[in-house]
Protein backbone atom coordinates (compact mmCIF):
# COMPACT_ATOMS: atom_id res chain seq x y z
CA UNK A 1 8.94 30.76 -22.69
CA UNK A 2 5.50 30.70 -21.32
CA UNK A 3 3.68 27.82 -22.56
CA UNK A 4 6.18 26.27 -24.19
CA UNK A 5 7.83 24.79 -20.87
CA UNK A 6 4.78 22.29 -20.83
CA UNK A 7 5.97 20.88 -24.34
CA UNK A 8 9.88 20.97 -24.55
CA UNK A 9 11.95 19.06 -22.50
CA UNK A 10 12.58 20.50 -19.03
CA UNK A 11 16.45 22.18 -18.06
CA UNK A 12 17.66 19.24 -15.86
CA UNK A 13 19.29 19.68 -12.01
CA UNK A 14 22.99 18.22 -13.20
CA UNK A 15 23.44 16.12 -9.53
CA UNK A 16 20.22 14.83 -8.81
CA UNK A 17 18.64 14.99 -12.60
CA UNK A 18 15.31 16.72 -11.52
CA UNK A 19 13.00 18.53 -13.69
CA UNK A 20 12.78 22.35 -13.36
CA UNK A 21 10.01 22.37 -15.33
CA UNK A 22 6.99 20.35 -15.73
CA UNK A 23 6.56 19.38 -19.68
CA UNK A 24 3.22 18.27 -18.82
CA UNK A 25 1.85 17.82 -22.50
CA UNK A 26 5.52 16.42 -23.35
CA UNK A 27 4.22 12.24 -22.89
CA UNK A 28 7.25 11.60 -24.95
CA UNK A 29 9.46 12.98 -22.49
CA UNK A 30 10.59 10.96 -19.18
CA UNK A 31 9.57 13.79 -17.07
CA UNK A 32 6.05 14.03 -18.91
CA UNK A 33 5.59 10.89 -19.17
CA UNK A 34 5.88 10.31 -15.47
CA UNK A 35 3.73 13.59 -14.33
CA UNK A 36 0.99 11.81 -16.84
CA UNK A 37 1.09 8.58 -15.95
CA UNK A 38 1.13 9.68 -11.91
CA UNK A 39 -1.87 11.77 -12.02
CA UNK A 40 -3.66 9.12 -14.92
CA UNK A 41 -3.01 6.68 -12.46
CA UNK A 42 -4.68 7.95 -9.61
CA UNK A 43 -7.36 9.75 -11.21
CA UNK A 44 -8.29 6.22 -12.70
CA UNK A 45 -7.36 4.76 -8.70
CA UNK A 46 -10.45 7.33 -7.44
CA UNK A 47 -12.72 6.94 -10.61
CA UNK A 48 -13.49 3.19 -9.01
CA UNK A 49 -12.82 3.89 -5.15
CA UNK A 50 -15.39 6.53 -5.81
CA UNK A 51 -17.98 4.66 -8.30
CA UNK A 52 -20.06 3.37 -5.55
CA UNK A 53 -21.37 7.08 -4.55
CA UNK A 54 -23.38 7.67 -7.54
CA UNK A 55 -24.91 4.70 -7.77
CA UNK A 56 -25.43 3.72 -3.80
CA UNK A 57 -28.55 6.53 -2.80
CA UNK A 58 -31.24 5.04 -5.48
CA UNK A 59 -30.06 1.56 -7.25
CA UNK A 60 -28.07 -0.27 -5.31
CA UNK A 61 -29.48 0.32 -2.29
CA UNK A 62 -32.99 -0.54 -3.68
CA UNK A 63 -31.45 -3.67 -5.45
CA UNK A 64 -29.70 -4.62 -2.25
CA UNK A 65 -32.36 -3.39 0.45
CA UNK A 66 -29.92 -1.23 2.30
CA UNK A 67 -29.92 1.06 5.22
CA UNK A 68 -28.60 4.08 5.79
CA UNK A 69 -26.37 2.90 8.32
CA UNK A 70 -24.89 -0.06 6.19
CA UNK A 71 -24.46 2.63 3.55
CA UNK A 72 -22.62 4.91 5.36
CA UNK A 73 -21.15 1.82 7.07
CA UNK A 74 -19.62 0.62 3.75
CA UNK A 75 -18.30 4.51 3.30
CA UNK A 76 -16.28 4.20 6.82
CA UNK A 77 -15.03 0.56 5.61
CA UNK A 78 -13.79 1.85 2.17
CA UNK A 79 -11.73 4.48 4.17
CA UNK A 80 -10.53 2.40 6.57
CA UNK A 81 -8.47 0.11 3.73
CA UNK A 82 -7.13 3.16 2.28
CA UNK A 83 -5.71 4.44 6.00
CA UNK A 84 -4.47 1.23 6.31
CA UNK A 85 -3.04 1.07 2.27
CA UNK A 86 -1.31 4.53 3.00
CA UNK A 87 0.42 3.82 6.17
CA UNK A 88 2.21 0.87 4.87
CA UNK A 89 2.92 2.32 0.91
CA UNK A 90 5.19 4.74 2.25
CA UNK A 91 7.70 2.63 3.52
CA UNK A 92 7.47 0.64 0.97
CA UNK A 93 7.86 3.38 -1.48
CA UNK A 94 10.96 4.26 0.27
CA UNK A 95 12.28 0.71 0.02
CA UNK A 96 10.97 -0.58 -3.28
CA UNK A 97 10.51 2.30 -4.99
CA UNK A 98 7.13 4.46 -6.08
CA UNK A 99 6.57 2.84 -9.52
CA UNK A 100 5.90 -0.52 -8.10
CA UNK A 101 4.30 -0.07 -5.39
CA UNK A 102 2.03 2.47 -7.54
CA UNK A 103 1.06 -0.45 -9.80
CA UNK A 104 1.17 -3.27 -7.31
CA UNK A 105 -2.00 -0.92 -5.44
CA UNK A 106 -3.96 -0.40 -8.72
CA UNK A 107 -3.67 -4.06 -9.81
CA UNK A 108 -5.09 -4.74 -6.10
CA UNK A 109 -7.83 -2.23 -5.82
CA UNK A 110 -8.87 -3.85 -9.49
CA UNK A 111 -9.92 -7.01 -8.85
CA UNK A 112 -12.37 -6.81 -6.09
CA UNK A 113 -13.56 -3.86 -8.19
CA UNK A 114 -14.42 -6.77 -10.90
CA UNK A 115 -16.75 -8.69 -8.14
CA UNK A 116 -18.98 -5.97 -7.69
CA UNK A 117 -21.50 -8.53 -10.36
CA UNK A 118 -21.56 -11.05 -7.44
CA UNK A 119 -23.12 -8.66 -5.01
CA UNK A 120 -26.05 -10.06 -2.81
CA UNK A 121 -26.15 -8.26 0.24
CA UNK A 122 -25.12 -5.31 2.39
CA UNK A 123 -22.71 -7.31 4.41
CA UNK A 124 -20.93 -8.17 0.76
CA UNK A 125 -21.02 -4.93 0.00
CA UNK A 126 -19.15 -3.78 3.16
CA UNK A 127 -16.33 -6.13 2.48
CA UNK A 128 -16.19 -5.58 -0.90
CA UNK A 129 -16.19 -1.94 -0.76
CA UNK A 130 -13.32 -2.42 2.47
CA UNK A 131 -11.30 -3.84 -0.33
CA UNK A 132 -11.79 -1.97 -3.30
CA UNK A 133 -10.49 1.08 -0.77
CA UNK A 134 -6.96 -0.17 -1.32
CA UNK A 135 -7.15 1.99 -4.41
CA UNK A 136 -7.30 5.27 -2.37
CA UNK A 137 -3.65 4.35 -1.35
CA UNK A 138 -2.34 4.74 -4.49
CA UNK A 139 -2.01 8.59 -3.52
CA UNK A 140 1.08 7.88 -2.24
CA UNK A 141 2.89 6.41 -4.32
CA UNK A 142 1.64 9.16 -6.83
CA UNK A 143 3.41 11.63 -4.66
CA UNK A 144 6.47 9.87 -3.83
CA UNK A 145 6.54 9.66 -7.59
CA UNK A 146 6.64 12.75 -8.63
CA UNK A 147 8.23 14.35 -5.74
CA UNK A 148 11.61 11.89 -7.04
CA UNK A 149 10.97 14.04 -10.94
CA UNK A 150 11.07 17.75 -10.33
CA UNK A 151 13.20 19.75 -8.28
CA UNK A 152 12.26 21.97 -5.50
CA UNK A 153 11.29 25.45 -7.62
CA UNK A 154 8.50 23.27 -9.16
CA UNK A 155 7.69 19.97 -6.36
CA UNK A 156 4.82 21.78 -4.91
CA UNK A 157 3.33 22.86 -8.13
CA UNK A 158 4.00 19.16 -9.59
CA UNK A 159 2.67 17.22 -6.55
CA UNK A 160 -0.21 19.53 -6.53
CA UNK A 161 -1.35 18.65 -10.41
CA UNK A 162 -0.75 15.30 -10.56
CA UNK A 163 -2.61 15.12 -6.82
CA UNK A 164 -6.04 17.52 -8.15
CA UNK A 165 -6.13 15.88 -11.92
CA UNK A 166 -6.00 12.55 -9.66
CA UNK A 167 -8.80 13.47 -7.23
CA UNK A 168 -10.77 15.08 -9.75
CA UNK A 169 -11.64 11.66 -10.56
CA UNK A 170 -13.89 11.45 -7.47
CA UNK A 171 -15.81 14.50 -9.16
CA UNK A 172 -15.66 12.84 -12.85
CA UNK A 173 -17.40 9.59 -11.45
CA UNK A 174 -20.43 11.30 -11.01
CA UNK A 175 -20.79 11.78 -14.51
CA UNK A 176 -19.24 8.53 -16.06
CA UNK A 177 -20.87 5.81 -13.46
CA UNK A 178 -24.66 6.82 -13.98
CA UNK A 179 -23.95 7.53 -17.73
CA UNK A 180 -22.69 4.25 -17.78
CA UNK A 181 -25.82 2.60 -15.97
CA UNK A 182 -28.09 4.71 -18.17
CA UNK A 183 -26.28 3.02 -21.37
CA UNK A 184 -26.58 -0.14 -20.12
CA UNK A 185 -30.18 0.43 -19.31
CA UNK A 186 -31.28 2.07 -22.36
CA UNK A 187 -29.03 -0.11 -25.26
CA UNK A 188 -28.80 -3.17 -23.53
CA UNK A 189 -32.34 -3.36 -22.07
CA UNK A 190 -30.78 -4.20 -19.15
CA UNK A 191 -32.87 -4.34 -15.62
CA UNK A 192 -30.82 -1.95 -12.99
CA UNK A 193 -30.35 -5.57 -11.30
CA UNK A 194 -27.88 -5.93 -13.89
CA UNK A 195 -26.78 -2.69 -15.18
CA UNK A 196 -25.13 -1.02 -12.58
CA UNK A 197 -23.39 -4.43 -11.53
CA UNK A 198 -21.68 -4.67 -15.30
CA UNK A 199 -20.82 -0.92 -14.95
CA UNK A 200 -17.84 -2.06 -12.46
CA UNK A 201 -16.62 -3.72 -15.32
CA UNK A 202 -15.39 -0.39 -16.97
CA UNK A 203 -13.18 0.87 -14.43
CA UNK A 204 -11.94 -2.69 -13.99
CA UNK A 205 -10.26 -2.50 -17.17
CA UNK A 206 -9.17 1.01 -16.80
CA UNK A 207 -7.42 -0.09 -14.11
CA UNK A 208 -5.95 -2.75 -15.12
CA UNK A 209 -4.73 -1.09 -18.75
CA UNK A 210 -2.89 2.09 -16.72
CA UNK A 211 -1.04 0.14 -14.26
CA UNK A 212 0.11 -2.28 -17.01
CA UNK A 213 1.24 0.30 -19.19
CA UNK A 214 2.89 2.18 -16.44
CA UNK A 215 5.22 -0.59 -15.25
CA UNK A 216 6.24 -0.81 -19.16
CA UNK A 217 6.87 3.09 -20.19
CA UNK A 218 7.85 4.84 -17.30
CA UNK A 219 11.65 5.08 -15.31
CA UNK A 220 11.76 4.23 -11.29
CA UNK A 221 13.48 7.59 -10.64
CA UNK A 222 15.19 10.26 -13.05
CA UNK A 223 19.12 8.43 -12.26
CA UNK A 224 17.91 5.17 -13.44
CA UNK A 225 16.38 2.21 -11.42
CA UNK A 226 15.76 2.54 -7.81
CA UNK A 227 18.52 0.53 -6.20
CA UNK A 228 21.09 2.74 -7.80
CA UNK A 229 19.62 6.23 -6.82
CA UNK A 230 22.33 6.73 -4.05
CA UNK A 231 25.45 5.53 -6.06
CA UNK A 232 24.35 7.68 -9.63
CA UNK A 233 23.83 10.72 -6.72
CA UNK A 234 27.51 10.57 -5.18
CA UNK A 235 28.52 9.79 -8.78
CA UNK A 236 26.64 13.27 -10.18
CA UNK A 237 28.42 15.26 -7.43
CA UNK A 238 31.92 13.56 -8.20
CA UNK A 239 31.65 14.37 -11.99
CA UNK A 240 30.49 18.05 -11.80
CA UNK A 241 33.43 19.15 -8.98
CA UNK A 242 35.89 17.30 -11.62
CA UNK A 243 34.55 19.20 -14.37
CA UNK A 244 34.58 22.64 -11.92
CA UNK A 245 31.10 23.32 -12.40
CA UNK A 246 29.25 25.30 -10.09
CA UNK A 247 26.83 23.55 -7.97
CA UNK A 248 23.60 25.40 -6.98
CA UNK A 249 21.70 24.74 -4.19
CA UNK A 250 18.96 26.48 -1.76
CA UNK A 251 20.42 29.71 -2.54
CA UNK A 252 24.20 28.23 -2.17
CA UNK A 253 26.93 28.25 -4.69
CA UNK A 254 29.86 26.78 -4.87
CA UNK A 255 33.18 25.35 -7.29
CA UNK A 256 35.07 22.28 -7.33
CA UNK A 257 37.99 22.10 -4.97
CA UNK A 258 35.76 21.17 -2.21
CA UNK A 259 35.01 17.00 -0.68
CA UNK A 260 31.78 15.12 -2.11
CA UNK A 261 30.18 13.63 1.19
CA UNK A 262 29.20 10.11 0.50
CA UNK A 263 26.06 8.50 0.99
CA UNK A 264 25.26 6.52 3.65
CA UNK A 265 22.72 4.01 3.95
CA UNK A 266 21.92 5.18 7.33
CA UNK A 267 21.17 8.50 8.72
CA UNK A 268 23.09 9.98 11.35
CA UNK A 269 21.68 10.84 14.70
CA UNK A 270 20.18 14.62 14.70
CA UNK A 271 23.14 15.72 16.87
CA UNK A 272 26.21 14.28 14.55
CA UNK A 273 24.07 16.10 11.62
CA UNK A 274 24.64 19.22 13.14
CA UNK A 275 28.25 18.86 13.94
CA UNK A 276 28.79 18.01 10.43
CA UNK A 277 27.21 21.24 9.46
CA UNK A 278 29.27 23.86 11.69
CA UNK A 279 32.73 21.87 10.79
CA UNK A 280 31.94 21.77 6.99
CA UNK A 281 32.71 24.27 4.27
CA UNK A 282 30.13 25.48 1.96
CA UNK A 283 30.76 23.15 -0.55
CA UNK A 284 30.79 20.40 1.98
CA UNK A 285 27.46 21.77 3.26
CA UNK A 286 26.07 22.03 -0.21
CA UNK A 287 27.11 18.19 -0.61
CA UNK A 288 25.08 17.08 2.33
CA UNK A 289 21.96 18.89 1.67
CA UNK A 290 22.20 16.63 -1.64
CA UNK A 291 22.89 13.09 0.32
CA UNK A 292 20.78 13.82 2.71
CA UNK A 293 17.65 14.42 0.14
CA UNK A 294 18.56 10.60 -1.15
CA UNK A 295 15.18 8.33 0.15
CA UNK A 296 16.86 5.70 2.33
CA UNK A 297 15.04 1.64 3.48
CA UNK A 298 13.93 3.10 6.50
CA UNK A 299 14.78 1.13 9.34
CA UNK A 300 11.74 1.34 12.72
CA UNK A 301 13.88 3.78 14.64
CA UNK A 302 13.94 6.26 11.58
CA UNK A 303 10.31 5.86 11.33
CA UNK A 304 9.29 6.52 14.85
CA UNK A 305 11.41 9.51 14.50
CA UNK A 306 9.65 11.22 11.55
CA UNK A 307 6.29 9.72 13.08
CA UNK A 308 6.41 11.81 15.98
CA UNK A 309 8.33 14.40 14.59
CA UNK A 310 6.30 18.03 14.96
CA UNK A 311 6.43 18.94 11.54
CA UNK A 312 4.72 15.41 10.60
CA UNK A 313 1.87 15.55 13.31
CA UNK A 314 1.69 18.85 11.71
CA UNK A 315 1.09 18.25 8.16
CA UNK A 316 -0.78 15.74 9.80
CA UNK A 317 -3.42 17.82 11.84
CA UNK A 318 -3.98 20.36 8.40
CA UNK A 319 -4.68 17.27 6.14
CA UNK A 320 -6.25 15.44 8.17
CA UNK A 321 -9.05 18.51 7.94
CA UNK A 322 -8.64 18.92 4.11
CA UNK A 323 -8.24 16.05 2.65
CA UNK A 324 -10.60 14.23 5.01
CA UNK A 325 -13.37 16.44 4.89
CA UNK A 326 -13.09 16.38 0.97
CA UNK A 327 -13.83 12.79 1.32
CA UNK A 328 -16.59 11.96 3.87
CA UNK A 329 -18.40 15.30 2.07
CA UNK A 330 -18.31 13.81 -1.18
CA UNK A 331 -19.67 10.42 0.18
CA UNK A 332 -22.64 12.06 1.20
CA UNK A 333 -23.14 15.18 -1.46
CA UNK A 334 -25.10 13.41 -4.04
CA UNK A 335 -27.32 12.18 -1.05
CA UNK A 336 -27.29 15.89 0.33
CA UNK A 337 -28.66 17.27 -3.10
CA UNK A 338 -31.42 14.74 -3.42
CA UNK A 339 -32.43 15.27 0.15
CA UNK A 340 -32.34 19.15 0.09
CA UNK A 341 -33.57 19.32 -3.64
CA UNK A 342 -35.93 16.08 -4.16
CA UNK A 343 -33.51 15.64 -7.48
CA UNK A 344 -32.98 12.65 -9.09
CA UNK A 345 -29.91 9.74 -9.03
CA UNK A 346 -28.68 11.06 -12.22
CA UNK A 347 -29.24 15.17 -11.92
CA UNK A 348 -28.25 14.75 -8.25
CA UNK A 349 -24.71 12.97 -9.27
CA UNK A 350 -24.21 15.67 -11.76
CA UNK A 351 -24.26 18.44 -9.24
CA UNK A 352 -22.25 16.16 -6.60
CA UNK A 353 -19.37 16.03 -9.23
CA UNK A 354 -18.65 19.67 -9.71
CA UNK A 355 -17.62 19.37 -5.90
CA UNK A 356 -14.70 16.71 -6.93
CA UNK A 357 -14.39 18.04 -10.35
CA UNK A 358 -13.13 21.86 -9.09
CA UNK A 359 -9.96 19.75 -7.76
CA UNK A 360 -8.96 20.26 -11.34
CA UNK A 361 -8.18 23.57 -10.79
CA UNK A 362 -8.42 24.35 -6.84
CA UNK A 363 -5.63 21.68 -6.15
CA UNK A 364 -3.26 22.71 -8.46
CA UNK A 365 -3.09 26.46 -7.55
CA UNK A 366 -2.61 25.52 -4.10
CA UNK A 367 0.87 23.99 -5.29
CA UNK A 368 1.23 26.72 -8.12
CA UNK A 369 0.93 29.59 -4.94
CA UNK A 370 2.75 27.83 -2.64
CA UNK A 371 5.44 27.51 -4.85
CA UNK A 372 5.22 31.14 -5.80
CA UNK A 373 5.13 32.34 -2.05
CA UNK A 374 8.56 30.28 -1.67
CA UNK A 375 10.20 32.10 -4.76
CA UNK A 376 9.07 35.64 -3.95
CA UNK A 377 9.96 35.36 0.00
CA UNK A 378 13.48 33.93 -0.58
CA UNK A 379 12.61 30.37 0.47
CA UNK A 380 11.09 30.85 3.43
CA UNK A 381 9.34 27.53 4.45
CA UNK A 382 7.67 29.81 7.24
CA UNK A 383 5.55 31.47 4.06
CA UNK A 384 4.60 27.90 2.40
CA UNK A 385 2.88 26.76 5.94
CA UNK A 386 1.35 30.20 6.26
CA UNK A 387 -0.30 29.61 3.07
CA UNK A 388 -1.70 25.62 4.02
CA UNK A 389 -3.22 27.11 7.54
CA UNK A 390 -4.62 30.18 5.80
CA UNK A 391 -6.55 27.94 3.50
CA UNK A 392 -7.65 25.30 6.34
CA UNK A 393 -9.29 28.35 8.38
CA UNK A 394 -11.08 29.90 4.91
CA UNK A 395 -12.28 26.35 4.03
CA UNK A 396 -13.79 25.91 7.94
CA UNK A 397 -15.43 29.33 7.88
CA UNK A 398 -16.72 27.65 4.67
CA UNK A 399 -18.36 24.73 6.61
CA UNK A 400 -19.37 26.54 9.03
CA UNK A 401 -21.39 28.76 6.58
CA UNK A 402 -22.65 25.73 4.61
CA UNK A 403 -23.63 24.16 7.67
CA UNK A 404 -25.48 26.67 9.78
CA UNK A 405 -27.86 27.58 6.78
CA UNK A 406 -28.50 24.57 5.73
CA UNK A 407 -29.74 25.96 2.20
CA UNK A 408 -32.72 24.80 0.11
CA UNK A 409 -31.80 27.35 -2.55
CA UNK A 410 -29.91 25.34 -5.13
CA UNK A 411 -27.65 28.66 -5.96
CA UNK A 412 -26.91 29.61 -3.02
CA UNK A 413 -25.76 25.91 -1.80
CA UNK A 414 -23.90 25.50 -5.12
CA UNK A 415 -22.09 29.01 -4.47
CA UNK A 416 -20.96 27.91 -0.93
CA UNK A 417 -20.07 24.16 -2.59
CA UNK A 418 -17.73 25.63 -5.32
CA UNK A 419 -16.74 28.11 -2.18
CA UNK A 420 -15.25 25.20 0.02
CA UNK A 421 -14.08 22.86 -2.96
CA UNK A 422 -11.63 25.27 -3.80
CA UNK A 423 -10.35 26.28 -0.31
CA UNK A 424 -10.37 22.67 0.43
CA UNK A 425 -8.17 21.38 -2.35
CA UNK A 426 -5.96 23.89 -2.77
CA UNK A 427 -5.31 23.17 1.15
CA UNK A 428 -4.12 19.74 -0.29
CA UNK A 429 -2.22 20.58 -2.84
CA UNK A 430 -0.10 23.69 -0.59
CA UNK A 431 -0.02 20.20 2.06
CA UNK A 432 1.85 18.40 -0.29
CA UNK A 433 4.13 21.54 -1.37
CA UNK A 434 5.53 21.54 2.35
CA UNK A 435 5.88 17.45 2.59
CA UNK A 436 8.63 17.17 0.54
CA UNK A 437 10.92 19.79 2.45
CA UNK A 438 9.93 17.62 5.80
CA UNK A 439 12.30 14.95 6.21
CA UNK A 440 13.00 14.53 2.53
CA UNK A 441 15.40 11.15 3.35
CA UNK A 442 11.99 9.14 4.14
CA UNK A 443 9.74 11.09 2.05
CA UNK A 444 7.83 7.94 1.42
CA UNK A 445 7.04 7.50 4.95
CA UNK A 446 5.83 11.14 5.18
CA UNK A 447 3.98 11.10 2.47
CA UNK A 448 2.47 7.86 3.50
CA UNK A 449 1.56 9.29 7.18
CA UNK A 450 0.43 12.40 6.18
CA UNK A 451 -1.95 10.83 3.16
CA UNK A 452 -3.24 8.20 5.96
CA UNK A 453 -4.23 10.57 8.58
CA UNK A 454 -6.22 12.49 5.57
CA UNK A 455 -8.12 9.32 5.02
CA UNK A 456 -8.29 8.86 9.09
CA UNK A 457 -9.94 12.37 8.63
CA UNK A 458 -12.59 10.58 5.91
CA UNK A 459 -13.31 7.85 7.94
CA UNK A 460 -14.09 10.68 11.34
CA UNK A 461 -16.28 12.41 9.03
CA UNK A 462 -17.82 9.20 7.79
CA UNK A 463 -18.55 8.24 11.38
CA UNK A 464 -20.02 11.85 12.05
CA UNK A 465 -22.48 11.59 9.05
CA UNK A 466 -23.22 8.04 10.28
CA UNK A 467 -24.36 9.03 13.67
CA UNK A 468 -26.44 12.53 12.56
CA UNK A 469 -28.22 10.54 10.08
CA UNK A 470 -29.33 12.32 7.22
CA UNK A 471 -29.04 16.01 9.27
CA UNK A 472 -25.91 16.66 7.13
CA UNK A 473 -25.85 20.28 7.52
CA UNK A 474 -24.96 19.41 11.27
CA UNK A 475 -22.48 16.91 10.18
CA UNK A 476 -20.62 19.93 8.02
CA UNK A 477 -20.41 22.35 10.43
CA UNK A 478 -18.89 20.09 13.26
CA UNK A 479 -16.07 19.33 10.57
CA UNK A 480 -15.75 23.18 9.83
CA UNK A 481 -15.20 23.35 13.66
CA UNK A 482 -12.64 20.69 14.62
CA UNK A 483 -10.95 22.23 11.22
CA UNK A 484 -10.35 25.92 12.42
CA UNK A 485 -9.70 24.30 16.01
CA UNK A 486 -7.08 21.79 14.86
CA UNK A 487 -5.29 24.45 12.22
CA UNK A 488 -4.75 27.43 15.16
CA UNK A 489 -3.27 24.16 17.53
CA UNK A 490 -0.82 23.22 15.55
CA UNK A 491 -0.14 27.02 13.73
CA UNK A 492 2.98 28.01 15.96
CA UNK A 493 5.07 24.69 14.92
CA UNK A 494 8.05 25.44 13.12
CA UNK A 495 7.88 23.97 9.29
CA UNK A 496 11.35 22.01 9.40
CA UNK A 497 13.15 20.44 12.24
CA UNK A 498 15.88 22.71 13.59
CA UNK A 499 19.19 21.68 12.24
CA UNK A 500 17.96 19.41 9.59
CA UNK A 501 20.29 19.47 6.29
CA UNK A 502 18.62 19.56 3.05
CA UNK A 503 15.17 20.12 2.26
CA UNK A 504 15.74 23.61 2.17
């Protein structure tokens, strides 16, 4: 076994054809080929949302003549379209399906990426960036994505890669966008006028390329196209009681002989749901936890529901502090480094990106644990929040720490850097280990929620940085504050709604 499971084709869940496996260097496989092409995309999604950053401290804010407020004013805008990009793709992930709304964002984030060359101003720039901050949205659909591919023993670990090899495109910027300049520069005897308004050209046709070749290789969901995900399901669960197969589920086993409950288009109200599960048999129980996991077209009422739903303001409240720190911080790092160290735009970017470039590995073993806690304690959903609110206190102690010294010793503030980046992201990726088991009929509109507030988190910490100036240390440590404050509020909430059926 070992590392084999990321080349062979994954064993298969025989009713709702998720992988138990992730063949992550399988591209030839559906299931690897979706896992690739949802963490490709975003990574290529933040490699342009984030390509301003590197470039903004020295050259274009000498080429345009810009503040530090318009600066850090374009940073809140470029947030702002992604809060507003995530709110509405998760619906319409639910209703349309992941795949297209996935491309439909990256094709949208692209071209205003393209106009960066017609740049005059700082008020361009603010409306360009507010635009180009569409791409940031493309997060959920990512996890929608992949949530739909691989079954429960591996969603957390799955979300969690394709999320961190995504971000870790906000850390890999650094490096490409000033390399890019510096080509242009140095080959083309271009002035930086020029240079670092061709550079947009690059991820422009990244972009463009991915999303393209995503809508033409890769399935809607595992079943076959999106509009038939509920029929194939009811049809899965027909075949395998005919055949008298056993049928495994959260722990729950059972043979044919017993009803398939059909899908409805509709949810029941929480009450009826309950009913249903003291009058049914095992088998009947076992049936609903897999009709109820089918994404439905959410309708308003369903919506409100999850919205204000505990578990959701809860997942909320721990990415909101994750996730949205991770982004107003690396907004301002290169800035911090050049302030703190009197380094240059190109050294300064380099250190910046190891702060977005750990999300390679932090993110991922926040999934890979959280997954691992749910194994060895039996499923207990309990064990999989413990994990997300230990890592949101750690991370604030972090800020806290980073904060209050304020460090002009390059080691010791890379130390503390690498300290938080990995606290921080594998907080995101143990986030999106819990979403799925929340309300798993409108995953899309959790997903979408919960990735919005973290942005609504960015665009807070944007706003704090705006107002302290260039005092960032002060900025950190009021983030590392609200985040241990706003983890112990919300600590006591139960993971899952009380009664709910599946998700389990």
């Amino acid at each position: 076994m070992g590392l084999m499971v990321l080349f062979r084709a994954p064993e298969v869940n025989p009713i709702n054809k998720k992988a138990k496996s992730i063949p992550a260097l399988n591209p030839i496989d559906m299931y690897g080929r979706v896992f690739t092409f949802s963490w490709v995309g975003f990574f290529v999604a933040f490699l342009s949302w984030y390509a301003w950053s590197p470039l903004i401290s020295k050259t274009i804010k000498a080429d345009l003549h810009l503040s530090q407020n318009e600066i850090a004013n374009s940073n809140i805008l470029a947030l702002t379209a992604t809060l507003v990009v995530r709110v509405i793709s998760g619906p319409l992930c639910d209703r349309f399906g992941p795949r297209y709304v996935f491309a439909a964002v990256l094709y949208a984030g692209a071209v205003p990426t393209a106009f960066a060359w017609a740049l005059k101003n700082a008020t361009g720039l603010i409306f360009l960036r507010f635009f180009v901050g569409v791409l940031g949205g493309s997060f959920v659909p990512c996890q929608v994505w992949s949530t739909g591919f691989f079954d429960k023993n591996v969603v957390g670990t799955a979300n969690a890669f394709t999320g961190g090899f995504g971000n870790a495109g906000g850390g890999v910027t650094y490096f490409i966008m000033p390399a890019i300049f510096d080509h242009f520069v140095s080959h083309y005897n271009l002035t930086a006028h020029n240079a670092w308004r061709y550079s947009f050209f690059v991820p422009f046709g990244i972009i463009v390329g991915v999303a393209t070749l995503m809508l033409l290789l890769c399935p809607d969901t595992p079943v076959g196209p999106w509009s038939q995900r509920q029929s194939a399901i009811e049809a899965n669960l027909r075949a395998e009681h005919a055949a008298g197969h056993k049928i495994e589920h959260s722990g729950i086993v059972h043979h044919e002989g017993h009803r398939s409950t059909s899908i409805s288009h509709e949810k029941d109200e929480k009450s009826s749901q309950d009913s249903d599960m003291e009058r049914a048999t095992t088998g009947e129980v076992v049936d609903l936890e897999y009709t109820n996991e089918v994404i439905v077209a959410p309708t308003f009422k369903e919506m409100l529901a999850v919205t204000i739903s505990p578990q959701t303001i809860t997942l909320c409240a721990t990415y909101f502090n994750s996730f949205g720190s991770e982004l107003s911080i690396n907004s301002i790092l290169g800035a911090y480094y050049i302030k703190n160290f009197h380094l240059a735009q190109t050294p300064a970017g380099r250190w910046a990106a190891m702060f977005g470039c750990l999300n390679v590995y932090g993110r991922p073993l926040g999934g890979v644990f959280s997954d691992l806690i749910y194994k060895y304690t039996g499923g207990s959903l309990w064990a999989k929040k413990m994990w997300i609110h230990f890592l949101g206190l750690v991370m604030g102690v972090f800020m806290l720490a980073i904060g209050f010294l304020d460090s002009k010793d390059k080691a010791t503030m890379m130390g503390l850097v690498a300290g938080l980046a990995f606290f921080m992201d594998a907080g995101n990726g143990a986030n999106f280990g819990l979403v799925p088991h929340v309300h798993p009929y409108a995953n899309g509109v959790v997903s979408g929620l919960v990735g919005a507030t973290g942005n609504f988190g960015g665009v807070i910490g944007a706003v704090i940085f705006r107002y302290m100036g260039i005092d960032y240390g002060k900025s950190i440590y009021i983030l590392g504050f609200i985040a241990i404050a706003m983890n112990l509020a919300v600590i006591w909430i139960a993971p899952i709604p009380k009664g709910q059926i599946g998700g389990r």
